[in-house]
N, C-alpha and C. Protein backbone atom coordinates (compact mmCIF):
# COMPACT_ATOMS: atom_id res chain seq x y z
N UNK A 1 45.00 -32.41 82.53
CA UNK A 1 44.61 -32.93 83.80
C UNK A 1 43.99 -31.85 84.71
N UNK A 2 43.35 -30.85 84.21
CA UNK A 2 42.10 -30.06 84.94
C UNK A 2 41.01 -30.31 85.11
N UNK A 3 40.17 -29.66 86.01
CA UNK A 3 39.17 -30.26 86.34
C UNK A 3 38.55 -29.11 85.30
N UNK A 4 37.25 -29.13 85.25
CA UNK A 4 36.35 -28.38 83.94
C UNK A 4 36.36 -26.97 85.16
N UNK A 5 36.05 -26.99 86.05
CA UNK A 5 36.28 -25.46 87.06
C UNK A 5 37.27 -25.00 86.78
N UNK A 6 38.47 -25.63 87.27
CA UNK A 6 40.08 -25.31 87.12
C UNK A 6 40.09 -24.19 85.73
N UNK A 7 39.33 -25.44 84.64
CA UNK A 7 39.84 -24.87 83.21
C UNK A 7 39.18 -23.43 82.71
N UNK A 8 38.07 -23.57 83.43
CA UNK A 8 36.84 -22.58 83.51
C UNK A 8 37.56 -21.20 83.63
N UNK A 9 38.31 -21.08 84.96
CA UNK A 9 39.04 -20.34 85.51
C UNK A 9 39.95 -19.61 84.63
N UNK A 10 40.60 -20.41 83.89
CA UNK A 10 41.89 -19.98 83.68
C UNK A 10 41.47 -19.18 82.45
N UNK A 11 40.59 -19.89 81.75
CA UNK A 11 39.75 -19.39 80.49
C UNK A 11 39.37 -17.68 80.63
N UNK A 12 38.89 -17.46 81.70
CA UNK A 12 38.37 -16.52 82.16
C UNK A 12 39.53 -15.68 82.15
N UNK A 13 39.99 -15.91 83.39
CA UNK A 13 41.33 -15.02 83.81
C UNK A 13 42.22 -14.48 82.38
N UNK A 14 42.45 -15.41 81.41
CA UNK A 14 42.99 -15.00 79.78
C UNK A 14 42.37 -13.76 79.23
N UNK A 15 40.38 -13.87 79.22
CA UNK A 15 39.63 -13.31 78.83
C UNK A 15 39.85 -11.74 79.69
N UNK A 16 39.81 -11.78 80.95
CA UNK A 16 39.86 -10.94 81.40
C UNK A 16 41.14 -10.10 81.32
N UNK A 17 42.25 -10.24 81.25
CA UNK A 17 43.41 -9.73 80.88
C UNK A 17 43.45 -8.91 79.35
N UNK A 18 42.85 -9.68 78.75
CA UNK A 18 42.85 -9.34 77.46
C UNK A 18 41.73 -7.77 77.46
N UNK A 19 40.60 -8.21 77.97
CA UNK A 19 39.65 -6.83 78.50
C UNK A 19 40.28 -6.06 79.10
N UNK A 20 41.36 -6.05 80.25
CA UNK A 20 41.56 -5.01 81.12
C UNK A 20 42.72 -4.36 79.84
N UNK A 21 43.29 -5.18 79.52
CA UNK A 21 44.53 -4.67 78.56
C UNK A 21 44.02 -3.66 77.15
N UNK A 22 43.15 -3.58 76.64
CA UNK A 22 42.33 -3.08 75.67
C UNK A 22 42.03 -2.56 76.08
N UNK A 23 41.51 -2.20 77.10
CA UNK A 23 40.22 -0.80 77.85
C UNK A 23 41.51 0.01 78.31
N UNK A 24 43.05 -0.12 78.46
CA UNK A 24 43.99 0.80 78.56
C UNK A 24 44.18 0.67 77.52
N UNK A 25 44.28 0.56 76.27
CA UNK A 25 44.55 0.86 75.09
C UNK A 25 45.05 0.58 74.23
N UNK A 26 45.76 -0.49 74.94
CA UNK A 26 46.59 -1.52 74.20
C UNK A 26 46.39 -2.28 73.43
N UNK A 27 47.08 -3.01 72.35
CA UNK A 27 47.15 -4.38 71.43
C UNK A 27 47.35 -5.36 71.74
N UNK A 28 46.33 -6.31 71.95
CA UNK A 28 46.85 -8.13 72.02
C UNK A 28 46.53 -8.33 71.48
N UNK A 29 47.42 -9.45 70.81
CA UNK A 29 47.90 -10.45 69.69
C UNK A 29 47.70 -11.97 70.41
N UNK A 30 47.02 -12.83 70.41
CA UNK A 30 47.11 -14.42 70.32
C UNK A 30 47.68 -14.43 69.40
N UNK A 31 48.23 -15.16 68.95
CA UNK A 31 49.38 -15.93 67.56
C UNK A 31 48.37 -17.20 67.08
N UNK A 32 48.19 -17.05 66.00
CA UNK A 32 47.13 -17.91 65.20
C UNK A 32 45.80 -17.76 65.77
N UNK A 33 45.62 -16.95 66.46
CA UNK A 33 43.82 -16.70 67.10
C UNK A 33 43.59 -15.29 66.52
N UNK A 34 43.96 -14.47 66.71
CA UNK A 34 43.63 -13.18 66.45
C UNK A 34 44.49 -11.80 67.48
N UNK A 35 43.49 -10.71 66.59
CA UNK A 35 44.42 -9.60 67.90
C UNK A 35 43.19 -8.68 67.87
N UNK A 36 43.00 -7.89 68.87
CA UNK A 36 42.35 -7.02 69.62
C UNK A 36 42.90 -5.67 70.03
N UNK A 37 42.14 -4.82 69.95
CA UNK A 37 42.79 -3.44 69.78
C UNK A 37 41.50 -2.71 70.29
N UNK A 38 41.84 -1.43 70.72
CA UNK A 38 40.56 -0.61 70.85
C UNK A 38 40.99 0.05 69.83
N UNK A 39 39.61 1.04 69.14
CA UNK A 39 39.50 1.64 67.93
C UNK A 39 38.86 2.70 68.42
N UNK A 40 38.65 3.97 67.36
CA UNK A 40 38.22 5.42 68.19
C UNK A 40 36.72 5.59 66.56
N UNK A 41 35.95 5.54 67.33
CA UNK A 41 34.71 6.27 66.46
C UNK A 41 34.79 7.75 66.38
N UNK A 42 34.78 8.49 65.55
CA UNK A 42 34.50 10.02 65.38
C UNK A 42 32.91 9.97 65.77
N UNK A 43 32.82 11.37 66.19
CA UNK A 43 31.30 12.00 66.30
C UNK A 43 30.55 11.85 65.18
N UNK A 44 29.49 11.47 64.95
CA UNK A 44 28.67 11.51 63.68
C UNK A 44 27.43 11.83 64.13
N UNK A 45 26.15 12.16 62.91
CA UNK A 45 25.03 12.03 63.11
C UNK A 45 24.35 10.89 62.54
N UNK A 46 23.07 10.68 63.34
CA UNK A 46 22.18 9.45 63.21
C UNK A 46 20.53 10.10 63.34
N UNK A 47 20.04 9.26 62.94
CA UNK A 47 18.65 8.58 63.13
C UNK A 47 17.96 7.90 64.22
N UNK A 48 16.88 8.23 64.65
CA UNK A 48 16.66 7.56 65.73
C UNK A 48 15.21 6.86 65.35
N UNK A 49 14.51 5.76 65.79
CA UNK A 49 13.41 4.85 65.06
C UNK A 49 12.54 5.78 64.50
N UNK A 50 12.04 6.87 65.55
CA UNK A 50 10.85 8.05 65.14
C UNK A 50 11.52 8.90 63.84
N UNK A 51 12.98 8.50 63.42
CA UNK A 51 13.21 9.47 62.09
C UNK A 51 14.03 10.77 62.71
N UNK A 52 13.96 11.17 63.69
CA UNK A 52 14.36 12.36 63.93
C UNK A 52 16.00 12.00 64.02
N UNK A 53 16.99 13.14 64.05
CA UNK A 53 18.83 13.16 63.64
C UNK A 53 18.82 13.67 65.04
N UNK A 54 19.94 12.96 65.59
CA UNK A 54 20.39 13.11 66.37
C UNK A 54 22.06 13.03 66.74
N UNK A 55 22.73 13.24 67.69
CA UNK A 55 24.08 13.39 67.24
C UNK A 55 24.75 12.21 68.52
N UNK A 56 25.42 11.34 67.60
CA UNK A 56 25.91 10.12 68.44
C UNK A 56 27.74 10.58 68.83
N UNK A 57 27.77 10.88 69.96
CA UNK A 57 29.60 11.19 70.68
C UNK A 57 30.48 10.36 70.03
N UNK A 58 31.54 10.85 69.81
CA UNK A 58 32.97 9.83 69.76
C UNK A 58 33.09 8.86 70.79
N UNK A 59 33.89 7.90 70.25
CA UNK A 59 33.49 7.07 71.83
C UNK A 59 35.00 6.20 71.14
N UNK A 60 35.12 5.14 72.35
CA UNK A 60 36.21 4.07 71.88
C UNK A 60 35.67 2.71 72.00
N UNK A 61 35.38 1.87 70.92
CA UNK A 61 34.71 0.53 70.64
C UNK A 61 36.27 -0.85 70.68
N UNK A 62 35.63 -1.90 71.26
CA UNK A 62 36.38 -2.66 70.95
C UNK A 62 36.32 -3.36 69.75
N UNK A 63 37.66 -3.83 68.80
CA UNK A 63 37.54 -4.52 67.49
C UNK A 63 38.73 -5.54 67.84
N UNK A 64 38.30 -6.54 67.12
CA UNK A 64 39.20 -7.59 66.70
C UNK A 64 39.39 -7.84 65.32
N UNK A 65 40.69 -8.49 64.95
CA UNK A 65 40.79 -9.16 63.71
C UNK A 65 41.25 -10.51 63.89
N UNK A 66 40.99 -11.54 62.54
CA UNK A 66 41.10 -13.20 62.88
C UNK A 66 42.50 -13.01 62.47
N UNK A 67 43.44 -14.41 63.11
CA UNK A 67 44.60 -14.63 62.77
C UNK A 67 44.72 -15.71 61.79
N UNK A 68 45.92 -15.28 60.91
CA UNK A 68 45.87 -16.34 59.88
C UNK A 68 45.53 -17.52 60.02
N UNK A 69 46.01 -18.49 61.41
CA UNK A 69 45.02 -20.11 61.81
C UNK A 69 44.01 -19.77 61.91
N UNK A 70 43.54 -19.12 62.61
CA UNK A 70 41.98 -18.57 62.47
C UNK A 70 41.64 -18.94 61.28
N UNK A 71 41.56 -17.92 60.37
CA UNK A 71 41.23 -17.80 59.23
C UNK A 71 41.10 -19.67 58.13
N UNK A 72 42.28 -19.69 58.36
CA UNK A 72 42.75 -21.43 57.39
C UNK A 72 41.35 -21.99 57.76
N UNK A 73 41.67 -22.21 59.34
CA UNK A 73 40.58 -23.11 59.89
C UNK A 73 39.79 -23.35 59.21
N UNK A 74 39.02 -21.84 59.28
CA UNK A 74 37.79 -21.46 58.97
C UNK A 74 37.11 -21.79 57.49
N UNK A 75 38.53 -21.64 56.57
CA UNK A 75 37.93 -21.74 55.16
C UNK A 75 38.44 -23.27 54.87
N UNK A 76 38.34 -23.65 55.49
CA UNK A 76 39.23 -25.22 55.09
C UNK A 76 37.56 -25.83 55.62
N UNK A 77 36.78 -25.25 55.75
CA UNK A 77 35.58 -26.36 56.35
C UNK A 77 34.82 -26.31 55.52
C-alpha cells in the first residue's frame, strides 16, 4: 500500500546505505540477493589507445557477488 514515490524512496534509501556502507569498507549481505564488498586493485601497468604503457594506481573498486536465490532464479529461466 505505497504510493510508487513512497516506494521510490525507500528503494533508494536501501541503495544508498548499502553505498555509504561499502565506501567504509564494509560487507553487505542481502540474503538470497547477493553481497557487496569493496575490493583493493594492486598498481599495475597498462596501455593507453596510442599504445604507449602507462602506470594505472591501486585504487579500491566496488564488487558484488549473486546470492544463491539470485542465482536459482536466474538459471531456472
Amino acid at each position: 500500500n505505497l504510493t510508487k514515490s513512497a516506494a521510490g524512496e525507500a528503494v533508494n534509501a536501501i541503495f544508498d546505505s548499502i553505498v555509504t556502507s561499502v565506501a567504509k569498507g564494509n560487507r553487505v549481505t542481502v540474503v538470497g540477493f547477493g553481497t557487496f564488498m569493496p575490493r583493493k586493485r594492486k598498481a599495475r601497468s597498462g596501455r593507453n589507445p596510442n599504445g604507449k604503457e602507462i602506470r594505472i594506481s591501486a585504487k579500491t573498486v566496488p564488487a558484488c557477488t549473486a546470492g544463491q536465490g539470485f542465482k536459482e532464479a536466474v538459471s531456472d529461466r
